[in-house]
C-alpha atoms as a PDB file:
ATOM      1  CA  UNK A   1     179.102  13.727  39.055  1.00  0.00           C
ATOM      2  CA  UNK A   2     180.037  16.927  36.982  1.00  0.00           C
ATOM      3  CA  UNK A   3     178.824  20.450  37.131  1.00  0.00           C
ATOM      4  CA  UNK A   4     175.741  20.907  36.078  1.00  0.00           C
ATOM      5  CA  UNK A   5     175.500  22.982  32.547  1.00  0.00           C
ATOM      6  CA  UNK A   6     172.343  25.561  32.901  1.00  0.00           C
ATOM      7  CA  UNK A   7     170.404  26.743  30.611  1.00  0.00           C
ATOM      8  CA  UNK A   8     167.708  29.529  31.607  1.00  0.00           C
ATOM      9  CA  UNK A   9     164.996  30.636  28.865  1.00  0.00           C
ATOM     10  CA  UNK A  10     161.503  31.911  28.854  1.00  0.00           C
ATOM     11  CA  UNK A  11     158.149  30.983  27.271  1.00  0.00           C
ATOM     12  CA  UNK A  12     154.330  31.926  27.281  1.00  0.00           C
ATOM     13  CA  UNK A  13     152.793  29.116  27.158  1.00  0.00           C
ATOM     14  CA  UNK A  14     148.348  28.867  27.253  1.00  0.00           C
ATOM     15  CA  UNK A  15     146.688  26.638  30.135  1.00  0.00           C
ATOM     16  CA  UNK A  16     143.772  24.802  29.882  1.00  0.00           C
ATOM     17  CA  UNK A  17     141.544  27.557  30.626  1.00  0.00           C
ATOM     18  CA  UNK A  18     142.845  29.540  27.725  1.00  0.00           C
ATOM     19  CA  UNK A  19     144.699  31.935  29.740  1.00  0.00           C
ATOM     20  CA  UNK A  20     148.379  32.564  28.286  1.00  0.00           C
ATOM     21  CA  UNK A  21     151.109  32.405  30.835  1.00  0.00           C
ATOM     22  CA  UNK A  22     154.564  33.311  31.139  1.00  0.00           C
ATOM     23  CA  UNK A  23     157.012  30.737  32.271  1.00  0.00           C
ATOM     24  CA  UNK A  24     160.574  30.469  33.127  1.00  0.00           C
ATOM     25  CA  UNK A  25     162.371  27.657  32.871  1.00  0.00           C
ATOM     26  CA  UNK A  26     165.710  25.942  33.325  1.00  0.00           C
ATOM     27  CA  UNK A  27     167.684  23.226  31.704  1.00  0.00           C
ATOM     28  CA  UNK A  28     170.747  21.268  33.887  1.00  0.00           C
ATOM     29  CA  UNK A  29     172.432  19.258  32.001  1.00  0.00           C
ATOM     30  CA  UNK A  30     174.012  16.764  34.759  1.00  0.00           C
ATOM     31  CA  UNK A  31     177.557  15.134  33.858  1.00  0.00           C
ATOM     32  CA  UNK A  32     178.697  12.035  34.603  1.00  0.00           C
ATOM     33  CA  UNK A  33     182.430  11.582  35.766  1.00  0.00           C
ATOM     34  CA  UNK A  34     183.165   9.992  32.316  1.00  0.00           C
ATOM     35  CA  UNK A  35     181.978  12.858  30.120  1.00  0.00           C
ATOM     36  CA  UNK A  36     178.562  11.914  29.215  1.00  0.00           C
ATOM     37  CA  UNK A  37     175.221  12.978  29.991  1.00  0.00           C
ATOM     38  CA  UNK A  38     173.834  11.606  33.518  1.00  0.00           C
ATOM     39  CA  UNK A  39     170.337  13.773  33.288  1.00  0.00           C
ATOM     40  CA  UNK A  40     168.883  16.334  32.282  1.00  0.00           C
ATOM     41  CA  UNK A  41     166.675  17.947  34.798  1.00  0.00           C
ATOM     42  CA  UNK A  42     163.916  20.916  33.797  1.00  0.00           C
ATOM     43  CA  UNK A  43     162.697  23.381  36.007  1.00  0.00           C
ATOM     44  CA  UNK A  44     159.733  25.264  35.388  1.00  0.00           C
ATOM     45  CA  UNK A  45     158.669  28.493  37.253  1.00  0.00           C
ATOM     46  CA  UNK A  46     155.078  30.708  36.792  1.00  0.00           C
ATOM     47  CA  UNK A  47     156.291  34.004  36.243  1.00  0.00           C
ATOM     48  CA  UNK A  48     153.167  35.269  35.418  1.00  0.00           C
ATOM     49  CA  UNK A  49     152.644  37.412  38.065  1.00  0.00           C
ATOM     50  CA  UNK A  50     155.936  38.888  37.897  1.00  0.00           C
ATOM     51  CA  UNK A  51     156.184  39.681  34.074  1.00  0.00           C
ATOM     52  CA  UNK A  52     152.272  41.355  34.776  1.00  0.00           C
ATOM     53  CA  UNK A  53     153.452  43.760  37.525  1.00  0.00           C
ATOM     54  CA  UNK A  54     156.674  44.957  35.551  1.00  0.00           C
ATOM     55  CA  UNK A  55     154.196  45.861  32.772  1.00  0.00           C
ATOM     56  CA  UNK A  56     151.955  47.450  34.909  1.00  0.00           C
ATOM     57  CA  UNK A  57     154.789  49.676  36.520  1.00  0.00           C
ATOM     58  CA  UNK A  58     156.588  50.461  33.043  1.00  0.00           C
ATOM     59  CA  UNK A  59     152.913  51.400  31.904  1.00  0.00           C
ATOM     60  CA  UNK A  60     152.573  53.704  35.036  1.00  0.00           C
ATOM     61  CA  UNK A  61     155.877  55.719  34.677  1.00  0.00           C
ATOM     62  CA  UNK A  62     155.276  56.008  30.676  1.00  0.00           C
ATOM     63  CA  UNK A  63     151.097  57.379  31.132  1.00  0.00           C
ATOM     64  CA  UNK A  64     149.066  59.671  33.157  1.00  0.00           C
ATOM     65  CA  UNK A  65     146.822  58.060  35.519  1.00  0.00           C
ATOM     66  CA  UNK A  66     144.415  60.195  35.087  1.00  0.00           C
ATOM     67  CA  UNK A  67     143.761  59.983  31.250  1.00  0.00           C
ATOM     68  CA  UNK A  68     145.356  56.790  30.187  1.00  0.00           C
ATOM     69  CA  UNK A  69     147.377  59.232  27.679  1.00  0.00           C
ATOM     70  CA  UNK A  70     150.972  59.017  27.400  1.00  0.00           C
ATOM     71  CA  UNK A  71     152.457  61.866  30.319  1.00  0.00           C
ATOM     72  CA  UNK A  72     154.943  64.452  29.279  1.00  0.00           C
ATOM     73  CA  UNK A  73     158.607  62.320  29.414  1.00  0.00           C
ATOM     74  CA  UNK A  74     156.934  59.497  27.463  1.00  0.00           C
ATOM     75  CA  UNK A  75     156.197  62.405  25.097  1.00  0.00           C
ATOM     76  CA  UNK A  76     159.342  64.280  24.938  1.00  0.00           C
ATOM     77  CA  UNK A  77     160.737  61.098  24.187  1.00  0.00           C
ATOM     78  CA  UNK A  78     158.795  60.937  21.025  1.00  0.00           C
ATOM     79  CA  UNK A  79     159.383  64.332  20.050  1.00  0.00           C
ATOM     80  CA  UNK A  80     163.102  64.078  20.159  1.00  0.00           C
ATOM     81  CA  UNK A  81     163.033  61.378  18.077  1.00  0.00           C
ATOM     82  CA  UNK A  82     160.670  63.092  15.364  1.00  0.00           C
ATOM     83  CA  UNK A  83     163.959  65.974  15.547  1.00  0.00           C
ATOM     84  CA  UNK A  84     165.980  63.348  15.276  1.00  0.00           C
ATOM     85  CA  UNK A  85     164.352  62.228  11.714  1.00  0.00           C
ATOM     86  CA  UNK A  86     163.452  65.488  10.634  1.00  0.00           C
ATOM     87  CA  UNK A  87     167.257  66.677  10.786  1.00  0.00           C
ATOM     88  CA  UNK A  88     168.498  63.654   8.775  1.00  0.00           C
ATOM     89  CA  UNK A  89     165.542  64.740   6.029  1.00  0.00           C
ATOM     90  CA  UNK A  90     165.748  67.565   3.480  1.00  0.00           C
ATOM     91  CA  UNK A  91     161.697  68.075   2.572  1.00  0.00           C
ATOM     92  CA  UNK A  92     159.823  66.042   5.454  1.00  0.00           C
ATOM     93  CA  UNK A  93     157.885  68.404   7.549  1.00  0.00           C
ATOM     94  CA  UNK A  94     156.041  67.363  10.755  1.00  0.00           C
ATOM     95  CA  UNK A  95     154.323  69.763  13.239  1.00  0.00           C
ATOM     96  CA  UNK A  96     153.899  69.679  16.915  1.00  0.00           C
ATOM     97  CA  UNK A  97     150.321  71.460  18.554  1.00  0.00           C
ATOM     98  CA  UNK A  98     150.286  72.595  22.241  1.00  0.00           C
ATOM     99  CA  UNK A  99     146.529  72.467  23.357  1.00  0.00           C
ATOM    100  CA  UNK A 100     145.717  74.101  26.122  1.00  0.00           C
ATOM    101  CA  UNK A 101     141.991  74.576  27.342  1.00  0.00           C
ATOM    102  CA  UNK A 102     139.526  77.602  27.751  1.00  0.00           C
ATOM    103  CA  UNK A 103     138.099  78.281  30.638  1.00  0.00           C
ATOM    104  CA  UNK A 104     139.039  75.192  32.710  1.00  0.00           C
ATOM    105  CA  UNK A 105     139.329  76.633  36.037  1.00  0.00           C
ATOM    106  CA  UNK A 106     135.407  77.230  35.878  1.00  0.00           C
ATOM    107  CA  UNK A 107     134.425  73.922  35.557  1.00  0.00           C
ATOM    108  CA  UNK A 108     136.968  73.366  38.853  1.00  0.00           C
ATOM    109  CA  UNK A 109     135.893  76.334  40.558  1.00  0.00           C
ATOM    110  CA  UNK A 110     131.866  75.094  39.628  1.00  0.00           C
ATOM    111  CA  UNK A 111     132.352  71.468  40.214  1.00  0.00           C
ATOM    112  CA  UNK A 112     135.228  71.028  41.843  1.00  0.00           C
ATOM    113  CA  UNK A 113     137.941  69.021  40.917  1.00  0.00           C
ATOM    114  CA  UNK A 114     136.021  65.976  40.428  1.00  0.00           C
ATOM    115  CA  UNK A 115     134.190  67.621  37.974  1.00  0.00           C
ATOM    116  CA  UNK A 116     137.892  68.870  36.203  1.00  0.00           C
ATOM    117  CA  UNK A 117     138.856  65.228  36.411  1.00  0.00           C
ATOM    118  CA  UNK A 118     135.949  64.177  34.547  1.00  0.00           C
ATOM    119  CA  UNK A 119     136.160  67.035  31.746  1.00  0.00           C
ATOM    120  CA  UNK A 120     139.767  66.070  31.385  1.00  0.00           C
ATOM    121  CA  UNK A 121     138.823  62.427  30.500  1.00  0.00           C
ATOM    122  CA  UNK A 122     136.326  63.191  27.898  1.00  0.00           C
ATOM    123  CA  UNK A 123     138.956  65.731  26.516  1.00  0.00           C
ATOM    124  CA  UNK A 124     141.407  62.891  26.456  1.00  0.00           C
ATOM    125  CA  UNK A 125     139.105  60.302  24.460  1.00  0.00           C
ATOM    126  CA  UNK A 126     138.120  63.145  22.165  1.00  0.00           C
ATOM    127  CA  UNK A 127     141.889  63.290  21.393  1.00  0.00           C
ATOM    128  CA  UNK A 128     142.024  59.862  20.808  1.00  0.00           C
ATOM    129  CA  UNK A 129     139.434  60.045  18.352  1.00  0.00           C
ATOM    130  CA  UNK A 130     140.280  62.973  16.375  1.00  0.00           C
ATOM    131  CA  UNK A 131     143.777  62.653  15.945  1.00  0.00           C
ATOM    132  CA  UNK A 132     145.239  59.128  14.031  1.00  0.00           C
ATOM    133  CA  UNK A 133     147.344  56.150  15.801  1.00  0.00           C
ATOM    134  CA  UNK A 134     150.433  57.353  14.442  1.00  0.00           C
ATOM    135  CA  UNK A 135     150.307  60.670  15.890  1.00  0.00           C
ATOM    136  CA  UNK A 136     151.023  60.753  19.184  1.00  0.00           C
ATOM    137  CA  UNK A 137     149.451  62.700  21.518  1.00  0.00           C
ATOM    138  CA  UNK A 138     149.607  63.158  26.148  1.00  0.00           C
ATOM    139  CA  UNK A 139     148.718  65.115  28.426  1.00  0.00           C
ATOM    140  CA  UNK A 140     151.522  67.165  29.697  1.00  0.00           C
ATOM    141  CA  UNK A 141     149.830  68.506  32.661  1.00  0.00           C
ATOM    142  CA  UNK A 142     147.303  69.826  34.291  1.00  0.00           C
ATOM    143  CA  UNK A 143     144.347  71.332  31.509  1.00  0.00           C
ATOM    144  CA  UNK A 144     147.829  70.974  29.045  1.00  0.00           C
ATOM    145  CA  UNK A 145     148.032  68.484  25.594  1.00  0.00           C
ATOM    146  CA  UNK A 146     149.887  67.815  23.179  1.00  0.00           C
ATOM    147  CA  UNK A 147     149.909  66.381  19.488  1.00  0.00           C
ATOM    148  CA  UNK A 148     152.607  65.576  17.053  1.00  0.00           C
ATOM    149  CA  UNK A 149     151.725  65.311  13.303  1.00  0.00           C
ATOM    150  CA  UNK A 150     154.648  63.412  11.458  1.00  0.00           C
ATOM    151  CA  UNK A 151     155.029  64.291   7.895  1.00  0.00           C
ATOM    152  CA  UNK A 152     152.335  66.760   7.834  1.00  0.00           C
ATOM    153  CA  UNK A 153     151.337  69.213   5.502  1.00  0.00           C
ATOM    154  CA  UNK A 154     150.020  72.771   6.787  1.00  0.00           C
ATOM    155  CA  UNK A 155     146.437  71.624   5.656  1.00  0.00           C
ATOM    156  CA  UNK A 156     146.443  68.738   7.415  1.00  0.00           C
ATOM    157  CA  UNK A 157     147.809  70.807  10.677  1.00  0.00           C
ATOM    158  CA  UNK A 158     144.900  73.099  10.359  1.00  0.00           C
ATOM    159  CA  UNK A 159     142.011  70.241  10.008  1.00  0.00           C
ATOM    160  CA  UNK A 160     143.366  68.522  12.543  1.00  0.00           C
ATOM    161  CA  UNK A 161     143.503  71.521  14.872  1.00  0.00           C
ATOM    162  CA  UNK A 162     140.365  73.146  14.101  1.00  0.00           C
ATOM    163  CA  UNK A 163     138.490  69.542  14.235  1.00  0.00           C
ATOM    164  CA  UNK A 164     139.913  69.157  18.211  1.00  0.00           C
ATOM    165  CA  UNK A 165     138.981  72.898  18.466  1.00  0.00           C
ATOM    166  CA  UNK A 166     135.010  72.555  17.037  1.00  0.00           C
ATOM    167  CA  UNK A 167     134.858  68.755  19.173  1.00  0.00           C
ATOM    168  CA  UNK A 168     135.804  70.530  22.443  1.00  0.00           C
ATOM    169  CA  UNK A 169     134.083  74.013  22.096  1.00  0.00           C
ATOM    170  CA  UNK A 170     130.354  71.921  21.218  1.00  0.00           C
ATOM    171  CA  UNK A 171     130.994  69.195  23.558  1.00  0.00           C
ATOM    172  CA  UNK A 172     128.326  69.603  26.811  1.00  0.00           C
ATOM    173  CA  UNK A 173     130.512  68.091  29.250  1.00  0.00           C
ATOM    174  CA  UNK A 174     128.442  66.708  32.470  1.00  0.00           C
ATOM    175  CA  UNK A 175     129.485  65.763  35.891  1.00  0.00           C
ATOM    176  CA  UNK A 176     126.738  65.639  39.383  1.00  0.00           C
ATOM    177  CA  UNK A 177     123.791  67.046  37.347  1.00  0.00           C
ATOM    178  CA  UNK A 178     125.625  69.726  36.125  1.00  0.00           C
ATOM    179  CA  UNK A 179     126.735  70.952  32.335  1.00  0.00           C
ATOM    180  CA  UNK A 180     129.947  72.622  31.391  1.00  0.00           C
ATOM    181  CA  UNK A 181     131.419  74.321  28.257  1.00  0.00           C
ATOM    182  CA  UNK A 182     134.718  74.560  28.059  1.00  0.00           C
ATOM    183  CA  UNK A 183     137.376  75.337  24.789  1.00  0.00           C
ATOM    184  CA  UNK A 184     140.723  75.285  23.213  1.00  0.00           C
ATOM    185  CA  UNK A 185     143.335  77.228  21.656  1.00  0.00           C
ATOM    186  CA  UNK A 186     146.219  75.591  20.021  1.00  0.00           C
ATOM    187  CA  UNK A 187     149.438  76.564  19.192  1.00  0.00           C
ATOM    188  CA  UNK A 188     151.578  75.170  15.963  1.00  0.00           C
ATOM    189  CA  UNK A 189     155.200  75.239  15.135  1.00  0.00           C
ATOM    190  CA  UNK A 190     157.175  73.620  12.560  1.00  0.00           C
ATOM    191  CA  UNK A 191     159.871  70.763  12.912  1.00  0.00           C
ATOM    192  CA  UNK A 192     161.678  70.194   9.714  1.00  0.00           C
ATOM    193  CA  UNK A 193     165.736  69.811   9.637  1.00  0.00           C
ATOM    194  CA  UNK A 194     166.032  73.828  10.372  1.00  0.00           C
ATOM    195  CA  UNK A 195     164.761  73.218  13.707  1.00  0.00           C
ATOM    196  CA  UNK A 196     166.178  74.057  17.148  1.00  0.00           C
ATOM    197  CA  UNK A 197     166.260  72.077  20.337  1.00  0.00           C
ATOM    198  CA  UNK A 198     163.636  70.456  21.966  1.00  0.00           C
ATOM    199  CA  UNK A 199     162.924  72.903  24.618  1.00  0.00           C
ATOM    200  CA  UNK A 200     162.906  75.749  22.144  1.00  0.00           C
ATOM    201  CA  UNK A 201     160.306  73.817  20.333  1.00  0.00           C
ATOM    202  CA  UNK A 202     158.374  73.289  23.243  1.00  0.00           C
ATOM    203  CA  UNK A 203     158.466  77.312  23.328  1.00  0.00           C
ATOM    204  CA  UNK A 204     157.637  77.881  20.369  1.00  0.00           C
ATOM    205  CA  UNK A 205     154.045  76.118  20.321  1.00  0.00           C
ATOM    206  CA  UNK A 206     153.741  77.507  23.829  1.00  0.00           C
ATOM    207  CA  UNK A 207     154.031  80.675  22.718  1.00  0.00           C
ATOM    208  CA  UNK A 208     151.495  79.974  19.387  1.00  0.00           C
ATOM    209  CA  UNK A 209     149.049  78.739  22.013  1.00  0.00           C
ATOM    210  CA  UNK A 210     149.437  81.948  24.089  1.00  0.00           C
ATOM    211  CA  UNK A 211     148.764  83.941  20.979  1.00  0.00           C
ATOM    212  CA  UNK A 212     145.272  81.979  20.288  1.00  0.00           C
ATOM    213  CA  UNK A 213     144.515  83.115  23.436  1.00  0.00           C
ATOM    214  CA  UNK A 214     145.068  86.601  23.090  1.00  0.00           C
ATOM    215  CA  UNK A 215     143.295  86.987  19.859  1.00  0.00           C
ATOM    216  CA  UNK A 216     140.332  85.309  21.941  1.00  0.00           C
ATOM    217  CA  UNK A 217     140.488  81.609  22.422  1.00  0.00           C
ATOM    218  CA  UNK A 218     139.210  78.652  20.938  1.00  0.00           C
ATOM    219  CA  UNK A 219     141.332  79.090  17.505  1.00  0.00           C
ATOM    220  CA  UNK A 220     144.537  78.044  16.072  1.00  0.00           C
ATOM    221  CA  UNK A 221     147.991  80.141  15.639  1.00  0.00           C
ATOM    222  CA  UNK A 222     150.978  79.256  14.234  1.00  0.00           C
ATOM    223  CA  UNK A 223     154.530  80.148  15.433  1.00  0.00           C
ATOM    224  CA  UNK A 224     156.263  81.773  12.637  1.00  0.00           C
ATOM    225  CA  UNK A 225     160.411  81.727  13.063  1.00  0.00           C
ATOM    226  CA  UNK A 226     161.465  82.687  10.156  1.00  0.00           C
ATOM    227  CA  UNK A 227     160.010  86.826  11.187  1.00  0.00           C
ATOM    228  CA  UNK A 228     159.500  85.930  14.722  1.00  0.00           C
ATOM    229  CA  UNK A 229     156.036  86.774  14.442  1.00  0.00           C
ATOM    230  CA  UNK A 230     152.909  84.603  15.026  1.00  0.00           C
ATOM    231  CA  UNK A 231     149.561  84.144  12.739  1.00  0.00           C
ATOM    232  CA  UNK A 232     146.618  83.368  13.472  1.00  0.00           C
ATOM    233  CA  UNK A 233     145.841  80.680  11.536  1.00  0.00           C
ATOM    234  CA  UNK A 234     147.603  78.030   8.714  1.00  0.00           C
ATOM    235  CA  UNK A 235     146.320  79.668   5.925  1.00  0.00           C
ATOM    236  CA  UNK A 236     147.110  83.218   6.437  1.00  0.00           C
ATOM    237  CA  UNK A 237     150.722  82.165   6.867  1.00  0.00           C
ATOM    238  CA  UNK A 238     150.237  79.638   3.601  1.00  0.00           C
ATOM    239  CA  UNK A 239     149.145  83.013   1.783  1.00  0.00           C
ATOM    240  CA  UNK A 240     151.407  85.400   3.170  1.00  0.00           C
ATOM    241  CA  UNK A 241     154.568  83.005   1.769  1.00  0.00           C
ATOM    242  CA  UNK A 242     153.201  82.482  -1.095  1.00  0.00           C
ATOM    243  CA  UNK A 243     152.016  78.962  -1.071  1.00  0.00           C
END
């Protein structure tokens, strides 16, 4: 007989109990001496299983287990590819907000870190629920999140920010019996085709977000390149250039 010709593909196909499953199979086309085709023989393999657990582990390395939010490479991914479009564009203008919350290390110092596990969840699903399903959002670490608002105007920066801002700061979060109050400042910088790397961008809203602290917490600021000066809100820096 001849060499068998192979063919190797994959399906999903859905059993009797409804269930969908993933299958592998494999065509051999079996020559005869004289040329023609002998058999063909079909092979099918339940893959299920496997196809499952490579989703689960490309899930794991792309989210915080934690929060179920995306973690900080998934998100720097994202961000460099909002520079990428915002460099090839004259007028778009997107926005990236560093979120960072108030008085954290209470409710961890109160309730230990149970109790900062559970404020970190609810913190995360508010997120989810403010901000829309095309703008992405993680947690980057610890009491640390981040948003990015493609093709945003200034307005829609500051209602976004100050909705997150009221959510948090009136939200009674409760773990064993006990009641916490916690807040956020936020820091905002612009990404349009003027700006700089990705790390420096990262600085930037870092350094908005330290400024909403130091003017008191729970607000917004917004990092201002062009005089290397941060505001402390949108629409002071929408007024002071004239907009």
């Amino acid at each position: 007989a001849g060499e068998p010709q192979i063919s190797e593909r994959g399906t999903i196909l859905t059993a009797k109990d409804g269930h969908r499953r993933y299958v592998g199979y494999s065509v051999a086309a079996v020559h005869s001496p004289a040329g023609g085709a002998a058999d063909t023989v079909l092979i099918l393999n339940d893959v299920t299983e496997v196809r499952t657990a490579e989703k689960e582990i490309d899930h794991s390395a792309k989210h915080d287990p934690l929060t179920g939010l995306p973690n900080r490479s998934n998100f720097l991914r994202s961000l460099s590819k909002l520079l990428d479009e915002a460099r090839q564009s004259r007028e778009d203008t997107h926005y990236l907000l560093f979120v960072d919350l108030d008085h954290f290390k209470q409710v961890n110092d109160t309730g230990g870190h149970a109790a900062g596990d559970a404020v970190l969840i609810e913190v995360a699903q508010i997120l989810r629920k403010v901000c829309a399903e095309e703008q992405p959002i993680a947690r980057l670490g610890g009491d640390e999140f981040a948003v990015l608002l493609p093709h945003s105007s200034a307005y829609q920066v500051e209602w976004t920010a100050n909705r997150l801002i009221r959510t948090i700061k009136y939200t009674r979060f409760g773990f064993g019996g006990e009641e916490f109050r916690i807040g956020a400042s936020i820091g905002a910088t612009l990404i349009n085709r003027h700006a700089p790397a990705l790390s420096e961008v990262l600085h930037q809203a870092d350094m908005a977000c330290y400024a909403a602290k130091e003017r008191g917490r729970s607000r917004l600021s917004l990092y201002n390149g062009r005089r290397r000066t941060l505001v402390a809100s949108l629409s002071s820096a929408a007024r002071a250039k004239g907009m």
